[in-house]
Protein backbone atom coordinates (compact mmCIF):
# COMPACT_ATOMS: atom_id res chain seq x y z
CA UNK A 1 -116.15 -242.90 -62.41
CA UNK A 2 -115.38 -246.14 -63.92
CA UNK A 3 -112.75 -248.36 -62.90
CA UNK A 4 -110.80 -248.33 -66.12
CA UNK A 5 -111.26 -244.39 -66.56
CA UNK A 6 -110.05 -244.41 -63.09
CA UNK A 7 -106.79 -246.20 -63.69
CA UNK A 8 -106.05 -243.98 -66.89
CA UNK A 9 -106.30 -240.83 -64.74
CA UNK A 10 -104.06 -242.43 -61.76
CA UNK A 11 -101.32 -243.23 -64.46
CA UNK A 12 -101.40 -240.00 -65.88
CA UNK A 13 -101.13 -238.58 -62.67
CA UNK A 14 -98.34 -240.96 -61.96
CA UNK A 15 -96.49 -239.94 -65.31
CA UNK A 16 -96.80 -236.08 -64.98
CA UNK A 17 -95.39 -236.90 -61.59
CA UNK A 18 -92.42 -238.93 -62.70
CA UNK A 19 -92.28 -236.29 -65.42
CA UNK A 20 -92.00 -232.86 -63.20
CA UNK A 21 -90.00 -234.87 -60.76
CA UNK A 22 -87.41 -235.48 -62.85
CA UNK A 23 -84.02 -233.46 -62.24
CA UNK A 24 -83.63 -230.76 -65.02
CA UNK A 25 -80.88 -230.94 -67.33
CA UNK A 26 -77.75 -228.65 -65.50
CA UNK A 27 -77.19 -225.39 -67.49
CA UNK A 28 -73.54 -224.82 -68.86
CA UNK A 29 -71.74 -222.98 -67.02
CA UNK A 30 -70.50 -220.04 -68.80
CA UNK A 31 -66.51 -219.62 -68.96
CA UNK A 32 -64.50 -216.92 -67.33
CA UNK A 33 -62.01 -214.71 -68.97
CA UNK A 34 -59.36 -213.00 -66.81
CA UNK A 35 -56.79 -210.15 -67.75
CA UNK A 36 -53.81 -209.39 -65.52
CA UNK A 37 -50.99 -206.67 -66.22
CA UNK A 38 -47.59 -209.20 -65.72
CA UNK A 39 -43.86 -208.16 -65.32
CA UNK A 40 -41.64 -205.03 -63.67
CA UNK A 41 -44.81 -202.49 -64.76
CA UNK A 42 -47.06 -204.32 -62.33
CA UNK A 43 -46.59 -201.94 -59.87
CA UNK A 44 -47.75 -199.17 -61.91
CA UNK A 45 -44.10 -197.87 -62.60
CA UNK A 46 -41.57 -198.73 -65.17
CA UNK A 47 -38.50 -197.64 -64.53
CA UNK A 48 -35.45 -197.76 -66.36
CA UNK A 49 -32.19 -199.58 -65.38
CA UNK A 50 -34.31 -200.89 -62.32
CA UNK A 51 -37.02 -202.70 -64.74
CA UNK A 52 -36.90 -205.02 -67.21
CA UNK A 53 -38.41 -204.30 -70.54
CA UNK A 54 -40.87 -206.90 -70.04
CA UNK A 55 -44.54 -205.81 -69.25
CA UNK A 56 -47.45 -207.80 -70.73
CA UNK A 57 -51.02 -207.94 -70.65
CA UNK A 58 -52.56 -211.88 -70.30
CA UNK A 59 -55.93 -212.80 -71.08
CA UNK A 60 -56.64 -215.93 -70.02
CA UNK A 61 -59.87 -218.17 -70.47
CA UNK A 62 -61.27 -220.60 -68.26
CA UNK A 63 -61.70 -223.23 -69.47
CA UNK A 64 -59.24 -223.31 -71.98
CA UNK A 65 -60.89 -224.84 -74.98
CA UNK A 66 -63.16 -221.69 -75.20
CA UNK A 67 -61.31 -218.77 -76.94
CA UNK A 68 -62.03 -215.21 -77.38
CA UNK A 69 -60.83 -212.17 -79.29
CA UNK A 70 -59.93 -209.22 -77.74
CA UNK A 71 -58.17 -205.89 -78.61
CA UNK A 72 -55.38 -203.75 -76.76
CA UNK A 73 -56.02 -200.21 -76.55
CA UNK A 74 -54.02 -197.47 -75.35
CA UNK A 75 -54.33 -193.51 -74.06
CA UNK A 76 -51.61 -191.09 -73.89
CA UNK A 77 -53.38 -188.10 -72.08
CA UNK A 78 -54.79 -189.59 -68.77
CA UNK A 79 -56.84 -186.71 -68.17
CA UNK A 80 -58.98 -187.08 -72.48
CA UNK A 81 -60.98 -190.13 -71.77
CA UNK A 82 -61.68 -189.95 -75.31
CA UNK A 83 -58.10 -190.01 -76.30
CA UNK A 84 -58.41 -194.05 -76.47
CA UNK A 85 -56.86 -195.56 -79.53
CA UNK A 86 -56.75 -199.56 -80.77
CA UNK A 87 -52.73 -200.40 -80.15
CA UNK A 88 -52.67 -204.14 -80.70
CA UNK A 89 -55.63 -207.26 -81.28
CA UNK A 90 -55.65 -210.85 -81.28
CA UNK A 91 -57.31 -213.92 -80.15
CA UNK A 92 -56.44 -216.52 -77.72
CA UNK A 93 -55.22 -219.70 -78.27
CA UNK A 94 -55.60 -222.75 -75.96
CA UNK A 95 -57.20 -220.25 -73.90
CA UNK A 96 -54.36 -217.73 -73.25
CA UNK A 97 -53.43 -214.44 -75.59
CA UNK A 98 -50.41 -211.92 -74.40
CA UNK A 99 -50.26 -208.54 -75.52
CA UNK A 100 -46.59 -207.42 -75.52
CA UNK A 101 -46.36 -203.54 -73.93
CA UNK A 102 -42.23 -202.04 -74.62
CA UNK A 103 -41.07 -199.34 -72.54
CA UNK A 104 -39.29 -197.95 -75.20
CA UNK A 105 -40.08 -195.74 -78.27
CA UNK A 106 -37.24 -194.98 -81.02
CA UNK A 107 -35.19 -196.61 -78.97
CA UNK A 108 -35.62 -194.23 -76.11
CA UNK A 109 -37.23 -195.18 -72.90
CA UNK A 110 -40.73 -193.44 -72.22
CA UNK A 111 -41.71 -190.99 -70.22
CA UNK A 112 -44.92 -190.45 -68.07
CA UNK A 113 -48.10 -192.10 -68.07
CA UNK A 114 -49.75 -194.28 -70.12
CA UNK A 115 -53.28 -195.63 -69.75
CA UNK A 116 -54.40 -199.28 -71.14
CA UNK A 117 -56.86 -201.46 -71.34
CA UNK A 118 -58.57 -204.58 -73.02
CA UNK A 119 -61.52 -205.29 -74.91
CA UNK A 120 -62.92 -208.40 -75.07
CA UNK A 121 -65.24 -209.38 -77.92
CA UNK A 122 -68.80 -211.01 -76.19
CA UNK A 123 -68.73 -214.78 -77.17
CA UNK A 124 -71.36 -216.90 -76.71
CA UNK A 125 -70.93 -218.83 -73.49
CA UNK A 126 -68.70 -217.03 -72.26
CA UNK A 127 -68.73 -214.55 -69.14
CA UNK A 128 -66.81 -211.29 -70.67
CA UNK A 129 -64.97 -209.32 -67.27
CA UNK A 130 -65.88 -205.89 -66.49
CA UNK A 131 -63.19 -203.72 -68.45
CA UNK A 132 -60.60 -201.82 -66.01
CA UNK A 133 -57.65 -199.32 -66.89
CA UNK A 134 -54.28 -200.39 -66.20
CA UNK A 135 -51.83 -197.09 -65.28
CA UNK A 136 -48.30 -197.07 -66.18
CA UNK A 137 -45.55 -194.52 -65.14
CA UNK A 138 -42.54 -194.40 -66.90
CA UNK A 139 -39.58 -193.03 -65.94
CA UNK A 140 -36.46 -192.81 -67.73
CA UNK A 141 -33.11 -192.97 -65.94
CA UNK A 142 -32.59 -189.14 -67.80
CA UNK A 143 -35.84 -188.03 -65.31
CA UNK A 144 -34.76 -190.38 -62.49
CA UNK A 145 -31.42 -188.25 -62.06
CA UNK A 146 -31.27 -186.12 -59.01
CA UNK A 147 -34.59 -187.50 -57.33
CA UNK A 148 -32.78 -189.20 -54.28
CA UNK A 149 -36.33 -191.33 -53.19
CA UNK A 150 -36.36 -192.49 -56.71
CA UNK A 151 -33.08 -193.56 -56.43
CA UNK A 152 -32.93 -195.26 -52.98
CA UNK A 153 -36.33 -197.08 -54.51
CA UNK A 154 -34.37 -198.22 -58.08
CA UNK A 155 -31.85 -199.46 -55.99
CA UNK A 156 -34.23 -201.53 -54.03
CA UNK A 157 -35.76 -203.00 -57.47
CA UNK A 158 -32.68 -203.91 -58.81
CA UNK A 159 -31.50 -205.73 -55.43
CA UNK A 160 -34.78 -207.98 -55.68
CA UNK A 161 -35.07 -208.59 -59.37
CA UNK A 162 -31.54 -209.57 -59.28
CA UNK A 163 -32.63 -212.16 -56.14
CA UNK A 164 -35.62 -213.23 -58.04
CA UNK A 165 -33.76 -213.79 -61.38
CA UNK A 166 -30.73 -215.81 -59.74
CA UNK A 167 -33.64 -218.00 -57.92
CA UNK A 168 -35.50 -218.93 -61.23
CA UNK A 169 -31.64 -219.47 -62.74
CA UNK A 170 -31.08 -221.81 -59.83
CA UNK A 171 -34.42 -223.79 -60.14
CA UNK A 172 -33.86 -224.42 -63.82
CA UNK A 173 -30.23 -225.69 -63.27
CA UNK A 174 -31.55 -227.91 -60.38
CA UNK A 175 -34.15 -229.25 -62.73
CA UNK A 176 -31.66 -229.62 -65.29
CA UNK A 177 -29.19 -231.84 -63.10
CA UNK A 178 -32.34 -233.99 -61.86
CA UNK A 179 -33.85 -234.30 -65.37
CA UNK A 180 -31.18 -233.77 -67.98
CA UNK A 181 -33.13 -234.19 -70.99
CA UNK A 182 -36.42 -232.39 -69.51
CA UNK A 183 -37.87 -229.36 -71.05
CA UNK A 184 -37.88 -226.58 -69.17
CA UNK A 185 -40.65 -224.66 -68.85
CA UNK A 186 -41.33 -223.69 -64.52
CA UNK A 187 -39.51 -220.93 -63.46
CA UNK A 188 -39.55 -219.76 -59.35
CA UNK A 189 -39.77 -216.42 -57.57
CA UNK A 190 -37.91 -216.71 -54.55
CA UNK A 191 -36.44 -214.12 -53.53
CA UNK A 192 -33.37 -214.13 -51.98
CA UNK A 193 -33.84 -218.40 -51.44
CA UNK A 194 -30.26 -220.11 -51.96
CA UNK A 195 -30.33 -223.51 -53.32
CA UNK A 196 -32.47 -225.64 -55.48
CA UNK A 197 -36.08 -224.69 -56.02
CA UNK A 198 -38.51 -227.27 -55.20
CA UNK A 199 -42.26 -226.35 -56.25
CA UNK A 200 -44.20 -228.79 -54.04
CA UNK A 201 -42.04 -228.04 -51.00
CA UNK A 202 -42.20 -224.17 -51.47
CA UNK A 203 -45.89 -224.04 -52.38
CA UNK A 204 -46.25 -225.91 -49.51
CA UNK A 205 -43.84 -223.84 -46.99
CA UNK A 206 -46.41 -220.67 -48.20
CA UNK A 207 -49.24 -222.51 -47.65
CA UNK A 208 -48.45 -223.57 -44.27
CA UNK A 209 -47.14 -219.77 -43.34
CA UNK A 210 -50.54 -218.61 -43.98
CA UNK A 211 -52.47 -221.49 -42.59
CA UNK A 212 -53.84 -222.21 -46.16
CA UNK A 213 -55.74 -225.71 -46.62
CA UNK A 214 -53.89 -228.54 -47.41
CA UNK A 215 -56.01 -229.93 -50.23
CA UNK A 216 -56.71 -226.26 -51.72
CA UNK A 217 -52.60 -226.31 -51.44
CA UNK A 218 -52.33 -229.50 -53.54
CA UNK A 219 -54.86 -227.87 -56.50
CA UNK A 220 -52.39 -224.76 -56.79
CA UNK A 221 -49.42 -226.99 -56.39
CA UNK A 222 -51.07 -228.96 -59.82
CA UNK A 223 -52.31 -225.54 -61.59
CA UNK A 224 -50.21 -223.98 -64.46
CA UNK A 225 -52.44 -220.93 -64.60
CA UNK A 226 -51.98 -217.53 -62.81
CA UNK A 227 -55.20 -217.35 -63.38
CA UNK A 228 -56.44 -220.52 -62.09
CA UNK A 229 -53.95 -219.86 -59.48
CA UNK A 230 -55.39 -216.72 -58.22
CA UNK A 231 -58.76 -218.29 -58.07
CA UNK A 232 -57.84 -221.12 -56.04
CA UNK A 233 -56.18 -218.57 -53.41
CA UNK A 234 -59.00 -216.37 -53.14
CA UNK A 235 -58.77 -214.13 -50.93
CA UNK A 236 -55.20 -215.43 -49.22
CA UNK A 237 -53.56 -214.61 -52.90
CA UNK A 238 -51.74 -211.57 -51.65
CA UNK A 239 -50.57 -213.02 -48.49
CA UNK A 240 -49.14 -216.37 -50.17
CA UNK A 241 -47.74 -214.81 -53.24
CA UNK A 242 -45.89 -212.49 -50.20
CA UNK A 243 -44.74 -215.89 -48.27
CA UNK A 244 -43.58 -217.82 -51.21
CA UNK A 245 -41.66 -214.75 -52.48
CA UNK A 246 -39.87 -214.63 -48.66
CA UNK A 247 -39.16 -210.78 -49.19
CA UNK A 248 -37.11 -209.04 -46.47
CA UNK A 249 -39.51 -208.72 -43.25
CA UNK A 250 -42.32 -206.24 -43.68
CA UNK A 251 -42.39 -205.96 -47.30
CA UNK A 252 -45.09 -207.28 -49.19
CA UNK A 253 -44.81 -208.77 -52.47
CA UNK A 254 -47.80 -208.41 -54.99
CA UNK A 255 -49.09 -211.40 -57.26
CA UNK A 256 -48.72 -209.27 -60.31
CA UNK A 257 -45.22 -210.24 -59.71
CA UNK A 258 -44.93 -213.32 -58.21
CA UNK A 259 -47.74 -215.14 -60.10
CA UNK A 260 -46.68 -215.05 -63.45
CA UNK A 261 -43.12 -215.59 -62.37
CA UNK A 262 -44.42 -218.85 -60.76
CA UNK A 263 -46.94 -219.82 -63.41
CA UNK A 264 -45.25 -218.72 -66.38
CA UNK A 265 -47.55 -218.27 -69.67
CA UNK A 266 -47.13 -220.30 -72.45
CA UNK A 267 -46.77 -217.98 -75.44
CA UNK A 268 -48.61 -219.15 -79.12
């Protein structure tokens, strides 16, 4: 082979080296989309005079300049799984879209159960979630009469709302007096906690109950997502949503509750 012919073959060699070496080009990573049943009907009951008439659906995206559309549907008859009927639709904006569910038809709180669920429209680059059924129970205080468990349980509702309420009241007005002219938009579920709310010192009082990493605290102490929130916690999110809530001892306290009480959504 001659010298020059050679060379030529070494340096093509050399190039389809450099070429095949070279790192490929990262594929985009596809965004998430989360849904999470919010307020008193978390539980799966909605009870009335223990509840507020405040359960919502949340889809949220991740991240939040991808947007999706997605619709509500609803089923009175849990036992027709054909029964399924298109309640509500919409489509999320800065990467968040609440569907509003009342308790209360005609003016007349329901009663029994109600299935739900959300569609979400497949968008390009985005990673749809596998659809689940939320169940609701609702009892009206007419059905709640003479059932003492039911009663003994209201009663126990009512006491911690009413803690968790006067808490987030408390934050806001300590807030207020440290930032007069700040809008308020971080509420706090403390149950039962008497004085100012302080979000850095509380997330941090969790974390350290549960032995949750310091730095991993610091992201969820920046987050405004429940979403992003839930994530971050893993598989400790029940157990810190249960020691930042500081519930009477042995109760737990889900993050269907505490979550979006803690990272409130932003509505529109």
């Amino acid at each position: 082979m001659k010298m020059r012919t050679l060379l030529a073959v070494l340096a093509g060699l050399g190039m389809a080296v450099t070429t095949n070496a070279a790192p490929l080009q990262a594929a985009a990573k596809p965004a998430t989309v989360k849904v999470m049943l919010t307020g008193d009907c978390a539980d799966g009951e909605h009870v009335e005079d223990a509840d507020e008439d405040d359960c919502e659906i949340l889809v949220s995206v991740t991240p939040k300049n991808k947007n999706v559309s997605a619709t509500l549907e609803i089923n009175y008859d849990e036992e027709d799984p054909d029964a399924w009927e298109e309640f509500d639709s919409g489509r999320t904006r800065g990467g968040r879209l609440i569907f509003s569910i009342p308790a209360t038809e005609d003016d007349m709180w329901m009663d029994g159960v109600v299935l739900y669920r959300v569609q979400v429209k497949k968008t390009a680059g985005v990673k749809v979630p596998k659809m689940r059924e939320y169940r609701v129970e609702y009892i009206s205080a007419l059905a709640a009469e003479g059932d003492e468990d039911l009663a003994a349980e209201m009663a126990d509702d009512k006491e911690f709302n009413a803690e968790m309420d006067k808490a987030q009241q408390e934050n806001k007005q300590f807030i207020q007096q440290q930032q007069p002219n700040a809008d308020i938009k971080q509420g706090g579920p403390q149950g039962g906690q008497k004085g100012g709310f302080n979000k850095s010192a509380e997330f941090n009082r969790a974390c350290g109950a549960i032995g949750f990493p310091q730095a991993d605290c610091q992201k969820l102490i920046e987050t405004k997502s429940p979403s992003d929130a839930e994530k971050i916690l893993g598989s400790k999110a029940e157990a810190w949503c249960t020691a930042l809530a500081a519930p009477p001892a042995g109760m737990k306290v889900p993050c269907s509750m505490v979550l979006p009480r803690a990272f409130p959504p932003i509505n529109g």
